[in-house]
C-alpha atoms as a PDB file:
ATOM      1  CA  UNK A   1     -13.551  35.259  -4.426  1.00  0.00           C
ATOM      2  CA  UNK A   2     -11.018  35.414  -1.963  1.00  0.00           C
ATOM      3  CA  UNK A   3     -13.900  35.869   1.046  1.00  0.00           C
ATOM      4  CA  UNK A   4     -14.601  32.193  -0.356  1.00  0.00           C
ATOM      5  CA  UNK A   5     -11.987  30.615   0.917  1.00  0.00           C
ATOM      6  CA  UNK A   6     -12.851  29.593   4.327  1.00  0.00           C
ATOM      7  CA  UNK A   7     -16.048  28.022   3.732  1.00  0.00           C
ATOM      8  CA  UNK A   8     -14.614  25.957   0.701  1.00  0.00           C
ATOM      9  CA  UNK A   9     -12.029  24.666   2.916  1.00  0.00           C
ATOM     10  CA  UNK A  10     -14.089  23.744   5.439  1.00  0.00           C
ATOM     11  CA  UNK A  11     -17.078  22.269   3.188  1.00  0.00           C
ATOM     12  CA  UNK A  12     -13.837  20.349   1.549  1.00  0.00           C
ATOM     13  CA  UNK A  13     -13.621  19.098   5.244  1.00  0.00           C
ATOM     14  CA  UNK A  14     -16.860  18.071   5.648  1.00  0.00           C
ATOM     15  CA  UNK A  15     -17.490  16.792   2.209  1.00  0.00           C
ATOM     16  CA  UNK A  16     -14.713  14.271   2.645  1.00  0.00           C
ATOM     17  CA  UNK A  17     -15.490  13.442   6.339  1.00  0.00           C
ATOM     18  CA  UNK A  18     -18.909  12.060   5.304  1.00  0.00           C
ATOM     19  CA  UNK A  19     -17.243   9.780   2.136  1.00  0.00           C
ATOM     20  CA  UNK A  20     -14.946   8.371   4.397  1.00  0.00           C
ATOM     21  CA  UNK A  21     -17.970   7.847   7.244  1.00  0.00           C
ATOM     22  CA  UNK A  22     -19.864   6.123   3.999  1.00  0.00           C
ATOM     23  CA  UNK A  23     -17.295   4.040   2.642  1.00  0.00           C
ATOM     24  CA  UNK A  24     -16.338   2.915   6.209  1.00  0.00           C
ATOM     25  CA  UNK A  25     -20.548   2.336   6.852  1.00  0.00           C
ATOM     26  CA  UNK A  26     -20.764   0.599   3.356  1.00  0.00           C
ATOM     27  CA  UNK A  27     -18.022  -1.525   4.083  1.00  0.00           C
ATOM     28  CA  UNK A  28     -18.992  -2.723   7.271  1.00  0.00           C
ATOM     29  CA  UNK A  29     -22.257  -3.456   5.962  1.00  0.00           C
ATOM     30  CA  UNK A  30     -20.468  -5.933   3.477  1.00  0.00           C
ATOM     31  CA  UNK A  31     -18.722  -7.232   5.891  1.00  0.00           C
ATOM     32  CA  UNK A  32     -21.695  -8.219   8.414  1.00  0.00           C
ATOM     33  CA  UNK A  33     -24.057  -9.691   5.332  1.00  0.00           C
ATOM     34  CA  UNK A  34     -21.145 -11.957   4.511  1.00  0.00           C
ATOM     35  CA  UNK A  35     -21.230 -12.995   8.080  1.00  0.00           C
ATOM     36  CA  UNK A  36     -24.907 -13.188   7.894  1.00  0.00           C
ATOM     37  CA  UNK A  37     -24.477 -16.008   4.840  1.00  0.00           C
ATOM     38  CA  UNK A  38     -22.200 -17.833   6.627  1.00  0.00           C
ATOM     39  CA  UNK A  39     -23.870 -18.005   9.893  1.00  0.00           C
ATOM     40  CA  UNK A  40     -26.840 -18.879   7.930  1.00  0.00           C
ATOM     41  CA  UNK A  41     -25.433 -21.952   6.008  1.00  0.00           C
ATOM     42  CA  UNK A  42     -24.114 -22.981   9.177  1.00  0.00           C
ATOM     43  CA  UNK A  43     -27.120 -22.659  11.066  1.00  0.00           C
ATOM     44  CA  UNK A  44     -28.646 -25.359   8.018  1.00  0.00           C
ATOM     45  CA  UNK A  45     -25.964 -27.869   8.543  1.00  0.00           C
ATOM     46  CA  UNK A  46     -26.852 -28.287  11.879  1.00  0.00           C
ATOM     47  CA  UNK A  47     -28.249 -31.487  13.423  1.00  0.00           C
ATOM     48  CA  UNK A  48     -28.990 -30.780  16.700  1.00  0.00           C
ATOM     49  CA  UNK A  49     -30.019 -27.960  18.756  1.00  0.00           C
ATOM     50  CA  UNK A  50     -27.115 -27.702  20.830  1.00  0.00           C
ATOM     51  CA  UNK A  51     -25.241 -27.170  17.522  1.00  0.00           C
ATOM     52  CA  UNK A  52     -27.635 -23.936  16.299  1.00  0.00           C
ATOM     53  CA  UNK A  53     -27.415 -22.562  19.633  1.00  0.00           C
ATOM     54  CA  UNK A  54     -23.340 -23.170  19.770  1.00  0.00           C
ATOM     55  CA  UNK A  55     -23.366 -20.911  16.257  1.00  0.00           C
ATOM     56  CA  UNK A  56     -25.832 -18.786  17.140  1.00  0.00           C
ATOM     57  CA  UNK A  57     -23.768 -18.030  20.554  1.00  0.00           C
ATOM     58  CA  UNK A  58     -20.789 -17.285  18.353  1.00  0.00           C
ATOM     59  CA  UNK A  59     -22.626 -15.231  15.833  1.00  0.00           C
ATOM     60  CA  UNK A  60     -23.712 -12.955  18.228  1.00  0.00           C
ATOM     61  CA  UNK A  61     -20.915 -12.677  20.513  1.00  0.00           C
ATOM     62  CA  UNK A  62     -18.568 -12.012  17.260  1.00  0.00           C
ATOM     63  CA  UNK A  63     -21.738  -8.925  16.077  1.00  0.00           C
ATOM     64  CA  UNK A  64     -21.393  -7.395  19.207  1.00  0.00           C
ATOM     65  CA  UNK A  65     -17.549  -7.237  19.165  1.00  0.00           C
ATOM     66  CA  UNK A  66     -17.711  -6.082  15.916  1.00  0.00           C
ATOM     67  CA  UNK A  67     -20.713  -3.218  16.287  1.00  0.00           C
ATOM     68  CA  UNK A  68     -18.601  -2.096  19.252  1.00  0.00           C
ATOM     69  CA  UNK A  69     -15.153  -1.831  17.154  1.00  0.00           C
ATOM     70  CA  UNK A  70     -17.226  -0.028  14.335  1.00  0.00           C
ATOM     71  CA  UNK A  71     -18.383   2.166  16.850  1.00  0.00           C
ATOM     72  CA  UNK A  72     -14.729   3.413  17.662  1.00  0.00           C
ATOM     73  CA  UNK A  73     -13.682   3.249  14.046  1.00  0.00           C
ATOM     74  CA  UNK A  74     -16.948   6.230  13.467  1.00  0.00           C
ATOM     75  CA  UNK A  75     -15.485   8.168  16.802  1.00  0.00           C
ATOM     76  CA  UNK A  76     -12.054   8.327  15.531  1.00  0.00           C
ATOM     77  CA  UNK A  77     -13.840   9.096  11.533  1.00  0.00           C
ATOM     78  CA  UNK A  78     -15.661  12.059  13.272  1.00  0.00           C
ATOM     79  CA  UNK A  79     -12.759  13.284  15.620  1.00  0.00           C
ATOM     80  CA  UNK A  80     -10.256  13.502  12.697  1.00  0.00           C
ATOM     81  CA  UNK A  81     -13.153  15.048  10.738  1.00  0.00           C
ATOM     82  CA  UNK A  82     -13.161  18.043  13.391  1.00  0.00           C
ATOM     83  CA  UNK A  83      -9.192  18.069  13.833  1.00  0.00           C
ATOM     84  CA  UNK A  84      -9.488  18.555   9.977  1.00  0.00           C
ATOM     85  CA  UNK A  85     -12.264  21.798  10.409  1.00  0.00           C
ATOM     86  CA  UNK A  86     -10.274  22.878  12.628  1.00  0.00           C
ATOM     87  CA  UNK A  87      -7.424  23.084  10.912  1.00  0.00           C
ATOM     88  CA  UNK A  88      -9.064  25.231   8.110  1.00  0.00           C
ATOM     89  CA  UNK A  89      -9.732  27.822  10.301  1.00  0.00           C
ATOM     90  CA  UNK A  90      -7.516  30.734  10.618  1.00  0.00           C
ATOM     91  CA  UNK A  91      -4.991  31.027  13.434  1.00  0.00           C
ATOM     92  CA  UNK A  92      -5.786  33.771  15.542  1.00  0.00           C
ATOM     93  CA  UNK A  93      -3.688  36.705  15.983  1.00  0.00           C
ATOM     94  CA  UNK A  94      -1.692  36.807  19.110  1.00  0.00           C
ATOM     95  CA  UNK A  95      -1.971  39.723  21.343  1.00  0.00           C
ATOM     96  CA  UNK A  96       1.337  40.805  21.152  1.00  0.00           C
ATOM     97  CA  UNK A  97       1.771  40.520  17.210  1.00  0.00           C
ATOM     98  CA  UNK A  98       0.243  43.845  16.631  1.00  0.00           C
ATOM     99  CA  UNK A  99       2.640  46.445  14.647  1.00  0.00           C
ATOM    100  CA  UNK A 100       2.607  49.272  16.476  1.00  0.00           C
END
């Protein structure tokens, strides 16, 4: 069982690299729906269209900032998900730690 150990430490890894990558998806998700509503109900209380394109300006240029700070949230998800399969690996034995 003790051959086992690796893999399980690294599937451990990798198991809770993808919940956090889901949660963080999920929530983001939330987050840009609820921005959806309120764009839309603003977009209907317009009166003119100077005032839909003023809110659809701002809808879009607040999606893109926040697509592109998602983006880097995922990067740093994944790179702490390989620091962390990294870290279940082994260390390797130094040449010069050899008994002789």
């Amino acid at each position: 069982m003790a051959e086992l150990g690796l893999p399980m430490a690294v599937g451990s890894a990798a198991v809770q690299a993808w919940m956090d990558m889901g949660t963080e998806a999920v929530r983001f998700v939330c987050d840009r729906l609820q921005q959806d509503i309120k764009t839309q109900q603003a977009m209907l209380a317009c009166t003119s269209l100077e005032e839909i394109r003023k809110v659809q300006v701002e809808f879009f240029t607040a999606a893109q900032d926040q697509y592109a700070a998602e983006a880097g949230k995922m990067l740093n998800l994944m790179g702490k998900a390989a620091a962390g399969g990294l870290t279940a690996l082994p260390k390797a034995r130094r040449y010069d730690d050899v008994p002789l």
